[in-house]
Protein backbone atom coordinates (compact mmCIF):
# COMPACT_ATOMS: atom_id res chain seq x y z
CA UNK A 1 -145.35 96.58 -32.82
CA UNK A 2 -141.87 97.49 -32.89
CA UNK A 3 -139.15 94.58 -31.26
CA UNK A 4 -138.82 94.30 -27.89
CA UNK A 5 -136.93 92.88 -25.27
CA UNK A 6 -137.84 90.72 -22.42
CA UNK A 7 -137.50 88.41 -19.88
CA UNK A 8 -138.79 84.99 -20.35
CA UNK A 9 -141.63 83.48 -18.65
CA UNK A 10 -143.03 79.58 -18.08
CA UNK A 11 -145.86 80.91 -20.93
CA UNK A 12 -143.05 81.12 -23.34
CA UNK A 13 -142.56 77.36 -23.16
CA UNK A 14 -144.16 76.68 -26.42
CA UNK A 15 -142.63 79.76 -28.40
CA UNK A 16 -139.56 79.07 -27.47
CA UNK A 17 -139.62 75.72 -28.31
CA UNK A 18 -141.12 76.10 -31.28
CA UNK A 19 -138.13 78.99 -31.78
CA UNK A 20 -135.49 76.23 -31.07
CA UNK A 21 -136.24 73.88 -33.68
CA UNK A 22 -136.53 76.35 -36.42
CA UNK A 23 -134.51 77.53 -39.14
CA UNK A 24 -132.01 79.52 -36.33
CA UNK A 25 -128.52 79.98 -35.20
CA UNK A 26 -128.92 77.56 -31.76
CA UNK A 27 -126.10 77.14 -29.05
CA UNK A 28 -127.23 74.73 -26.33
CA UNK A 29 -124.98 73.96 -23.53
CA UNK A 30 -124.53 70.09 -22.88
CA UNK A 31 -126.28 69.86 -19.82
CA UNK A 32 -128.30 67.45 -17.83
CA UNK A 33 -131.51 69.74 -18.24
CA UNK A 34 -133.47 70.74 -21.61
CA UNK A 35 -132.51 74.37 -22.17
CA UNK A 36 -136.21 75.01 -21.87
CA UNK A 37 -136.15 73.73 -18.33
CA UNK A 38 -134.38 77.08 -17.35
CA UNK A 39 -137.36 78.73 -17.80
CA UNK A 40 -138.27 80.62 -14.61
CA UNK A 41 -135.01 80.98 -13.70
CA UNK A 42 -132.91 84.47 -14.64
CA UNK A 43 -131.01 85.58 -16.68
CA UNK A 44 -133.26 84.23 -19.22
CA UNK A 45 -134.27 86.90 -21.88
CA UNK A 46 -135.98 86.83 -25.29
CA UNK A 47 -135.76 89.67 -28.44
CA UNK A 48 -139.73 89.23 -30.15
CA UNK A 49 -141.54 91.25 -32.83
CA UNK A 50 -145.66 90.73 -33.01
CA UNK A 51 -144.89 87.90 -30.22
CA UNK A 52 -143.07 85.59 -32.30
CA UNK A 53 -139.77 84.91 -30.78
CA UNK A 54 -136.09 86.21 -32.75
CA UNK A 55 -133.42 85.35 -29.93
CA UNK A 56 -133.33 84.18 -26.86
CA UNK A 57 -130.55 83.84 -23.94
CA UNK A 58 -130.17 82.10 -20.29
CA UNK A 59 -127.49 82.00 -18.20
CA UNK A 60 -128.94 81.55 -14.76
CA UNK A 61 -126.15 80.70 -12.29
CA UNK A 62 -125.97 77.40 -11.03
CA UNK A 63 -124.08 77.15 -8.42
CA UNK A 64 -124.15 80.66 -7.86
CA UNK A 65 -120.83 81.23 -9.05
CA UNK A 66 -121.15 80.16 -12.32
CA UNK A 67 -123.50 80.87 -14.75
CA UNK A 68 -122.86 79.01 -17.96
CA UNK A 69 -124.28 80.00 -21.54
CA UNK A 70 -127.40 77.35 -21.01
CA UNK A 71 -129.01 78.73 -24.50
CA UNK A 72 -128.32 81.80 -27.27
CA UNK A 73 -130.55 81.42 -30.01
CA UNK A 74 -130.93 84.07 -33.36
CA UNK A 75 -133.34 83.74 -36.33
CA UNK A 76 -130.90 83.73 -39.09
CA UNK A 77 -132.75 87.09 -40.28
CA UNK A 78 -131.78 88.60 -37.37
CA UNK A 79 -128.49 90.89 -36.62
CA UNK A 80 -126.49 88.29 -35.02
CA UNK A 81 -123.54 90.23 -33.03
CA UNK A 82 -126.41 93.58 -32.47
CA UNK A 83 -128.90 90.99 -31.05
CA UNK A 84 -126.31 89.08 -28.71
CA UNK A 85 -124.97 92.31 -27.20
CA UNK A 86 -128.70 93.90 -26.34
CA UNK A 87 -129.50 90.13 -24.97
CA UNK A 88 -126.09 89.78 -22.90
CA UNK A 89 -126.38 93.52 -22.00
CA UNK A 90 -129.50 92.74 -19.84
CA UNK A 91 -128.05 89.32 -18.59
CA UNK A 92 -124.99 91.03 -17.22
CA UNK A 93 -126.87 93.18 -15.02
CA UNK A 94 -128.93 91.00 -13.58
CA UNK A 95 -125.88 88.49 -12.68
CA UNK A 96 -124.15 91.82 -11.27
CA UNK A 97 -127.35 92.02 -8.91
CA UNK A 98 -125.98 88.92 -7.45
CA UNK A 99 -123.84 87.93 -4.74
CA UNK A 100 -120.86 87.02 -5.15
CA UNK A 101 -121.39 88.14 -9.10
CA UNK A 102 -120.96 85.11 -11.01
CA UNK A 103 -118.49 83.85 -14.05
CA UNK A 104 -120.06 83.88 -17.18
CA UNK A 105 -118.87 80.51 -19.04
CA UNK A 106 -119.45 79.05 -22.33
CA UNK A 107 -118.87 75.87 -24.31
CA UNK A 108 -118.94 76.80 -28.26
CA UNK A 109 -119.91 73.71 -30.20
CA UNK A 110 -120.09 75.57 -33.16
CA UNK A 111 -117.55 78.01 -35.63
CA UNK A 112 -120.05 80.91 -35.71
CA UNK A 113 -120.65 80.47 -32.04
CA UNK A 114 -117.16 80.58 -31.33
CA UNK A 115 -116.32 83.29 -33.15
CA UNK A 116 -119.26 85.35 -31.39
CA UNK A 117 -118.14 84.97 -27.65
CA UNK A 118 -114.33 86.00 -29.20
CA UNK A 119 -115.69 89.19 -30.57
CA UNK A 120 -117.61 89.98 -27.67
CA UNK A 121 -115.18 89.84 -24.84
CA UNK A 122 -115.09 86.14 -23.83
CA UNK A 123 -111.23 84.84 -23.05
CA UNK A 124 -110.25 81.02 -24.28
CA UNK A 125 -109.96 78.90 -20.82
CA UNK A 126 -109.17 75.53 -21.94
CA UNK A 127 -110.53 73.02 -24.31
CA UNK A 128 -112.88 69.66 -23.34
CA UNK A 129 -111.40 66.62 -25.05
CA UNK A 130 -113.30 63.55 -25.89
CA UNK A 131 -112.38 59.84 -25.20
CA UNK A 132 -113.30 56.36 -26.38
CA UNK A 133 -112.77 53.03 -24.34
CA UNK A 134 -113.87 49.89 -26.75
CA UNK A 135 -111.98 46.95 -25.49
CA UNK A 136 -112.74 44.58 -22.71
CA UNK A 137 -112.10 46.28 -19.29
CA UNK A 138 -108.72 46.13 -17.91
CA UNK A 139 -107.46 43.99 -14.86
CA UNK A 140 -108.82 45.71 -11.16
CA UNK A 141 -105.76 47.49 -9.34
CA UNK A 142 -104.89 46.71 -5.84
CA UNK A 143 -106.31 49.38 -3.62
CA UNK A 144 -106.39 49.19 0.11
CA UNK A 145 -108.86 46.54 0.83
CA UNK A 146 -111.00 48.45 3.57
CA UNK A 147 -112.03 50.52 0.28
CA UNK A 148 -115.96 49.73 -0.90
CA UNK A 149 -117.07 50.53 -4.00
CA UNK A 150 -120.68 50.21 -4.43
CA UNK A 151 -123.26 51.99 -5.87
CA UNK A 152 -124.88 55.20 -4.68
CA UNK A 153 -128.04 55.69 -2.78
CA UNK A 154 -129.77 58.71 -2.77
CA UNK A 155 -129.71 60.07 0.27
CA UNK A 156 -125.17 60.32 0.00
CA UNK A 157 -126.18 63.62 -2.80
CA UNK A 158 -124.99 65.82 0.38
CA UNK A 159 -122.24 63.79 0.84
CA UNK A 160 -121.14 63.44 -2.61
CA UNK A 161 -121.60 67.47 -2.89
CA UNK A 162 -118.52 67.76 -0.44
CA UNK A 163 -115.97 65.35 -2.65
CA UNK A 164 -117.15 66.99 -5.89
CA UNK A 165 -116.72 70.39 -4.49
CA UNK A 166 -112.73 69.49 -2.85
CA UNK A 167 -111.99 67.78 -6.26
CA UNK A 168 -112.99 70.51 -8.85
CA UNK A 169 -112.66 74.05 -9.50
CA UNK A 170 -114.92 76.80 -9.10
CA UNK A 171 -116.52 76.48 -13.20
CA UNK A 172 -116.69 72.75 -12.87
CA UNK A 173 -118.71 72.35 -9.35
CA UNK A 174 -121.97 70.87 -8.98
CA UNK A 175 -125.12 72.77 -7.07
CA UNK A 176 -127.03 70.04 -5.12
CA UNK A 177 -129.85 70.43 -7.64
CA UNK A 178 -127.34 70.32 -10.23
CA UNK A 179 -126.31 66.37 -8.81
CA UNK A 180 -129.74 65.46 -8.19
CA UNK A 181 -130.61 66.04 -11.81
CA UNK A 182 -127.81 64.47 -12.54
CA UNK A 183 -128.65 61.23 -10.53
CA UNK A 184 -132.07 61.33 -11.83
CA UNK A 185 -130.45 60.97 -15.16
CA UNK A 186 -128.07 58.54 -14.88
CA UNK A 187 -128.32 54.87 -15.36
CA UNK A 188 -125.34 53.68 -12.95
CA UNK A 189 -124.08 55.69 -10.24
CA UNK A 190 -121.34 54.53 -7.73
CA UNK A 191 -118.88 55.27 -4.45
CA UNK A 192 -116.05 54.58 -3.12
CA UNK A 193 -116.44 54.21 0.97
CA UNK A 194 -113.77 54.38 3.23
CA UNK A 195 -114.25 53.63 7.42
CA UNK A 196 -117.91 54.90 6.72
CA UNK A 197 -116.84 58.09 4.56
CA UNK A 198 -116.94 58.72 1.08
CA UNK A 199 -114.10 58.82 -0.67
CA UNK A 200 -115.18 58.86 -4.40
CA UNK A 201 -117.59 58.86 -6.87
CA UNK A 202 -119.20 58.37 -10.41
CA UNK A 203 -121.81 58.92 -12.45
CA UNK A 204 -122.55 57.45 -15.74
CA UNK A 205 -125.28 57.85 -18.43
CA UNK A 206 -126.03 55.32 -21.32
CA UNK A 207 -127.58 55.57 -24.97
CA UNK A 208 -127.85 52.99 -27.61
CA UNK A 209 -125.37 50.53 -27.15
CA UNK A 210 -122.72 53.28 -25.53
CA UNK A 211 -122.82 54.71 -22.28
CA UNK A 212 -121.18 57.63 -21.05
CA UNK A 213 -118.99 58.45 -18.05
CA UNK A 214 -120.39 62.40 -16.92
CA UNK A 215 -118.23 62.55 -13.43
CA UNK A 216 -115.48 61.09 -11.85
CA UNK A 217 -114.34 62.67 -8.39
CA UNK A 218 -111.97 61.50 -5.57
CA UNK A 219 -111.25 62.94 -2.46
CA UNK A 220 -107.62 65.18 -3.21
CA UNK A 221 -106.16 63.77 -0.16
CA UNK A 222 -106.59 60.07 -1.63
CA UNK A 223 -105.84 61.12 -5.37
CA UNK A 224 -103.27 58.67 -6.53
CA UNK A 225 -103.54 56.16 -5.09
CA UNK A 226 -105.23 53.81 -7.81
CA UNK A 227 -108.76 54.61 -6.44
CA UNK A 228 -109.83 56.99 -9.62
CA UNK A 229 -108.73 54.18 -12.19
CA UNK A 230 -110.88 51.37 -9.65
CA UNK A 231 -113.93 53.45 -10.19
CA UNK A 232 -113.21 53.51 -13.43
CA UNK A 233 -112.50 49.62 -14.25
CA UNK A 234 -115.62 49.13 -12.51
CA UNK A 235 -118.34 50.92 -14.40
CA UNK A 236 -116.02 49.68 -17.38
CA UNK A 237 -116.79 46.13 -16.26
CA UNK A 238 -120.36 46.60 -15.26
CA UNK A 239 -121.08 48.49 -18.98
CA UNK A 240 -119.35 45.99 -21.06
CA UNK A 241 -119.08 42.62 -19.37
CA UNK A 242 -122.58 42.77 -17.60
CA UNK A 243 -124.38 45.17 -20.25
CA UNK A 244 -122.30 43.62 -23.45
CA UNK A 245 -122.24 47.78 -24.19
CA UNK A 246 -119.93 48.14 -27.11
CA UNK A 247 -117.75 51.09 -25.49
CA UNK A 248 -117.92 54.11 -22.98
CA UNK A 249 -117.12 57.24 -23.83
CA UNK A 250 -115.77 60.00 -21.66
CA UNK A 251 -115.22 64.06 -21.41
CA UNK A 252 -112.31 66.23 -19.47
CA UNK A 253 -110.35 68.90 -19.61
CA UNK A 254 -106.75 69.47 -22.15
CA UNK A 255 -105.45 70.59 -18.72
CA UNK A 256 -106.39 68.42 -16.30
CA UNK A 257 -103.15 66.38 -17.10
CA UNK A 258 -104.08 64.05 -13.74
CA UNK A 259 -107.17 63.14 -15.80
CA UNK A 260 -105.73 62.65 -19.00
CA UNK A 261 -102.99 60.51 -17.68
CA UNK A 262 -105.32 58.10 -16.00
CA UNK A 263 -107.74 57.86 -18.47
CA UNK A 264 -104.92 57.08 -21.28
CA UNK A 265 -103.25 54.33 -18.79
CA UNK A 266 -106.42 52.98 -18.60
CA UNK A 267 -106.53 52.43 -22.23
CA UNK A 268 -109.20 55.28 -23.11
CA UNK A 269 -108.37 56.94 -26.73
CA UNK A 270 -109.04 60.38 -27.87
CA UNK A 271 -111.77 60.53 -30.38
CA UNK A 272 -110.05 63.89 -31.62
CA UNK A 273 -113.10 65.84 -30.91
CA UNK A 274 -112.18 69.03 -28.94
CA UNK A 275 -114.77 71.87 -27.53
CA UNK A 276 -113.23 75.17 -26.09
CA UNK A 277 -114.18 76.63 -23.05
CA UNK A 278 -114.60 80.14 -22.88
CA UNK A 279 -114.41 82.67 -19.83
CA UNK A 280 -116.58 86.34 -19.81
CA UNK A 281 -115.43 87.61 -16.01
CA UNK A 282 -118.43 89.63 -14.64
């Protein structure tokens, strides 16, 4: 049988598993899900000859105005740029079904990766820096005392959907399923609480003897006002005085100077590792 393309189905669990862990060009976003757990969800197409599984891409949108590169996968005796553009070709018009049309994002974690999207229309949009924080936490700043930070309970996701949503832009947002997966994942997970609203919030994920701070949001109209690095100091203190963790590490964007500033007055230090972010506008 001659190659064909299709789209994937919860059957091709095991192929493309199998497929992933091969010897293959693999680009998986960094993501709270499995690539595989995409599956069922389109765009998600796959390039097979005699059912065994060459490439494979998905970039379902979540929230619907984003859908980010979740997986792009190419046997390395497979045209790589020919096999991308018949994949992405079929992607694009099924996000163009959609409405609004969503952004097609990317990381690249990889040279040949990057140098695919660049050849195939993506734009640079900005790069995602890495921190480190290995000391003992720094002092608590004063912050109006009516302020509670505590941590969250599950039923504040809709809540927390609202601040996340005011305090990012449009690639960055969460989906509620997007935050409950990421709740469900994460091993300390707090808010700031202000006359009964909430103000702020964090989520945090640990491995080894590190854990790892995946979202820090604060209300715009209380940004500055010490409450960011308080959320911060806290999950600092809770990782590495109550946890004896031996640091906490930390992503955001080369832009977001807000972010960088606070995170550097905190005492967080760039690791030097640096992912771009690139932009294919639908």
């Amino acid at each position: 049988m001659p190659p064909i393309l299709r789209k994937a189905e919860r059957t091709d669990y095991t192929a493309l598993y199998n497929f992933t862990n091969s010897l293959s060009n693999i680009h998986r976003h960094l993501d709270w899900r499995d690539a595989l757990e995409w599956l069922g969800r389109q765009p998600f197409w796959i390039y097979e000859e005699n059912r065994r599984v060459l490439a494979a891409l998905a970039c379902p949108p979540e929230p619907p105005e984003v859908a980010w590169v979740r997986l792009f996968g190419v046997s390395v005796h497979t045209p790589l740029d020919r096999t991308w553009r018949g994949l992405f070709e079929r992607a694009l018009e099924d996000l163009r079904s959609c409405t609004p049309a969503p952004v097609v994002v990317s990381l690249a974690l990889r040279d040949w990766y990057e140098d695919l999207l660049k050849r195939n229309g993506f734009s640079y949009n900005q790069d995602i820096i890495v921190f480190l924080y290995a000391d003992p936490p720094p002092a608590q700043p004063q912050i109006d005392p009516r302020i509670l930070l505590r941590e969250m309970s599950e039923d504040e996701l809709e809540k927390v959907k609202m601040i996340d949503h005011l305090a990012f832009e449009r690639i960055w947002r969460l989906s509620p399923e997007d935050l409950r997966f990421a709740a469900s994942k994460s091993s300390y997970c707090t808010v700031a609480e202000l006359d009964g609203e909430i103000i702020g919030y964090t989520m945090s994920s640990s491995s080894g003897m590190y854990a790892h701070l995946a979202r820090l949001a604060v209300h715009p109209r209380l940004q500055r006002q010490h409450l960011g690095f308080a959320l911060v100091q806290d999950l600092l203190d809770h990782f590495i005085n109550g946890l004896n963790y031996w640091g906490v590490t930390l992503n955001t964007q080369n832009d977001n100077s807000a972010s960088v500033a606070l995170y550097q007055r905190i005492g967080f230090r760039r690791t030097g590792e640096k992912f771009p972010v690139f932009v294919y506008p639908v």
